[in-house]
Each structure stands twice: as C-alpha cells, then as structure tokens.
C-alpha atoms as a PDB file:
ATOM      1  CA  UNK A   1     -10.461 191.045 -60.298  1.00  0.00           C
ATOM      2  CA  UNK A   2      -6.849 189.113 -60.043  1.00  0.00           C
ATOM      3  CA  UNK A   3      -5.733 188.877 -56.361  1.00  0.00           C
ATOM      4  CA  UNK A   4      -2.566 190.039 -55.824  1.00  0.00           C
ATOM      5  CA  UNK A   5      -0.071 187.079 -54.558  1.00  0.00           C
ATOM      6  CA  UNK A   6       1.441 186.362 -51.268  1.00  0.00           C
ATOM      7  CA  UNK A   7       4.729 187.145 -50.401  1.00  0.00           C
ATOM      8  CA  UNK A   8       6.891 184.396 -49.171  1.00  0.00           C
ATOM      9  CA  UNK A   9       7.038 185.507 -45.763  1.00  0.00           C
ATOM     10  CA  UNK A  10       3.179 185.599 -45.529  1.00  0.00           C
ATOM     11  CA  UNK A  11       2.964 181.727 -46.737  1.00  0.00           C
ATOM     12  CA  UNK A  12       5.702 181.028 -44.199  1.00  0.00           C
ATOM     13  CA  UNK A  13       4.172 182.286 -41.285  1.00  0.00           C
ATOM     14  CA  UNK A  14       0.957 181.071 -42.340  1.00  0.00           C
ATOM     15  CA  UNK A  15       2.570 177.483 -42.334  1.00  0.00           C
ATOM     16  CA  UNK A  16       3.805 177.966 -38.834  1.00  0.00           C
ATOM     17  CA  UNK A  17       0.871 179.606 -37.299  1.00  0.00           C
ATOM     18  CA  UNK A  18      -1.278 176.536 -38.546  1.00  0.00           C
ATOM     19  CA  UNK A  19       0.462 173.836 -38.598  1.00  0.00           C
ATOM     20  CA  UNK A  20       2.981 174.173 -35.372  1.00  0.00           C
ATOM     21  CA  UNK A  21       1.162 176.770 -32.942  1.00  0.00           C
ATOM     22  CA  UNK A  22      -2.278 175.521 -34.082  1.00  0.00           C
ATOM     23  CA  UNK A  23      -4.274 178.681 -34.882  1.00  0.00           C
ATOM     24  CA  UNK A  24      -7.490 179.185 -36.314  1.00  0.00           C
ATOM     25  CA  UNK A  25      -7.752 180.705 -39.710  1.00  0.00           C
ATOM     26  CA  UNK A  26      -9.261 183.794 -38.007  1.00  0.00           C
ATOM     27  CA  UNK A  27      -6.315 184.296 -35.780  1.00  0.00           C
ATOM     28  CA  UNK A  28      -3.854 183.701 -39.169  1.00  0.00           C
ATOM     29  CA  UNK A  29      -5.459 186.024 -40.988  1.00  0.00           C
ATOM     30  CA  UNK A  30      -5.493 188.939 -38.030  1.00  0.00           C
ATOM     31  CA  UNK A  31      -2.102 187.602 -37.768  1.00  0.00           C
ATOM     32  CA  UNK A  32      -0.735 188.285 -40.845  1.00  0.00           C
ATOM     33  CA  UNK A  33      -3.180 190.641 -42.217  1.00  0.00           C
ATOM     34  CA  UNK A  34      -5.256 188.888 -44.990  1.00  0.00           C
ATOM     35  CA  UNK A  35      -8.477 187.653 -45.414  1.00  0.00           C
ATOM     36  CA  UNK A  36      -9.463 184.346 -43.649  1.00  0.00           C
ATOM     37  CA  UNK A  37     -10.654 182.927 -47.318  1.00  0.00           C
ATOM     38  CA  UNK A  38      -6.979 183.763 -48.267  1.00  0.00           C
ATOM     39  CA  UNK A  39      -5.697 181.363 -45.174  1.00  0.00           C
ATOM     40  CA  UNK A  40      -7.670 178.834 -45.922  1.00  0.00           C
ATOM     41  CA  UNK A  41      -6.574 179.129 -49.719  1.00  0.00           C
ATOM     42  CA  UNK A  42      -2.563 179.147 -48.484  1.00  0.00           C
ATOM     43  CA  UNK A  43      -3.106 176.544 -45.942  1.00  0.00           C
ATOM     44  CA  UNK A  44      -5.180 173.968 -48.906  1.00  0.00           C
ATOM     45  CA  UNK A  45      -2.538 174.743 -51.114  1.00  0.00           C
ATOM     46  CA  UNK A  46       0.642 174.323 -48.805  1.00  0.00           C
ATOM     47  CA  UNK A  47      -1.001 170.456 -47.587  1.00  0.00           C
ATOM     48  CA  UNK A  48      -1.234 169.543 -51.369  1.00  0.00           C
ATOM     49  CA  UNK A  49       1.963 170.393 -51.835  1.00  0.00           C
ATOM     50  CA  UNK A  50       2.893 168.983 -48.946  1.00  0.00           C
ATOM     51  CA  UNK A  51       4.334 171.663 -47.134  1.00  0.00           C
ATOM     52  CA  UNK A  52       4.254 171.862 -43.611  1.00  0.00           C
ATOM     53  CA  UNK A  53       6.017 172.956 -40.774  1.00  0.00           C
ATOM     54  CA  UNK A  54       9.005 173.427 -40.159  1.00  0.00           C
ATOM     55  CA  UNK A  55       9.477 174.688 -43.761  1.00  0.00           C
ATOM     56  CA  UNK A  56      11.817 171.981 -45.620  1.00  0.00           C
ATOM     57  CA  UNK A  57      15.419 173.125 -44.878  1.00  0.00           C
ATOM     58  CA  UNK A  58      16.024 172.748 -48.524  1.00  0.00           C
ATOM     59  CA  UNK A  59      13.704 175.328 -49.545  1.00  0.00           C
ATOM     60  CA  UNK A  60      14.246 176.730 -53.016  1.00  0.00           C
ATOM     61  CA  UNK A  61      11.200 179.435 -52.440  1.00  0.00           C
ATOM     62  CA  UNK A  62      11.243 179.695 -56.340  1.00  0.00           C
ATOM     63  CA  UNK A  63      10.434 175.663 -56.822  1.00  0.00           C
ATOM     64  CA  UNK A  64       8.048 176.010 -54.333  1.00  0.00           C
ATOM     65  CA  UNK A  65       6.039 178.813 -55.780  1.00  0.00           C
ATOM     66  CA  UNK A  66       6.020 177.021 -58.972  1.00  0.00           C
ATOM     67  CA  UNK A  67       5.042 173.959 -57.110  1.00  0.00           C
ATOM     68  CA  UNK A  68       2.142 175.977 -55.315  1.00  0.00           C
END
C-alpha cells in the first residue's frame, strides 16, 4: 500500500516541533495527527536534507519536496 504524502504544512510543523520546541516523536505525531513512524520518517528526511528550523527564508516548497 503507497502512503499518501505530507502536506507542506505537516513537514513544517514537524520541523518546528522537533527541532525548536524539542518534542518527542510521540507528542509530533499527536500533534499533527500522523503516525509516530511517519515523524520519525519526516524528521530523518528533513536532517538529510538539511532542513531545520527555522525553515530557510528562501524556501521554494517545490525544490524542497524534490529535494526530500
């Protein structure tokens, strides 16, 4: 079965729920509604991108989904 992708907004406050306020995967995924497997997928996949927090201020979200 394909998973379904996340929306930008769901990466984004992934990104700032781990990486500036510090959360758990368990409280990111209550958070924002997904699975904690999912969180842990986003977060892997936003460090080896090397996306953090704050998101870059020249975010083009469609580079960055390509990049992800």
């Amino acid at each position: 079965m394909s998973q379904k992708r996340l929306s930008m907004r769901k990466l984004k406050e992934i990104a700032r729920l781990k990486f500036d306020a510090g959360r758990t995967y368990e409280e990111i995924a209550s958070a924002v509604g997904v699975a904690r497997s999912t969180v842990q997928t986003a977060v892997r996949r936003l460090s080896s991108a090397g996306v953090g927090w704050p998101w870059p201020a020249d975010c083009d979200e469609v580079a960055l989904e390509a990049q992800l």
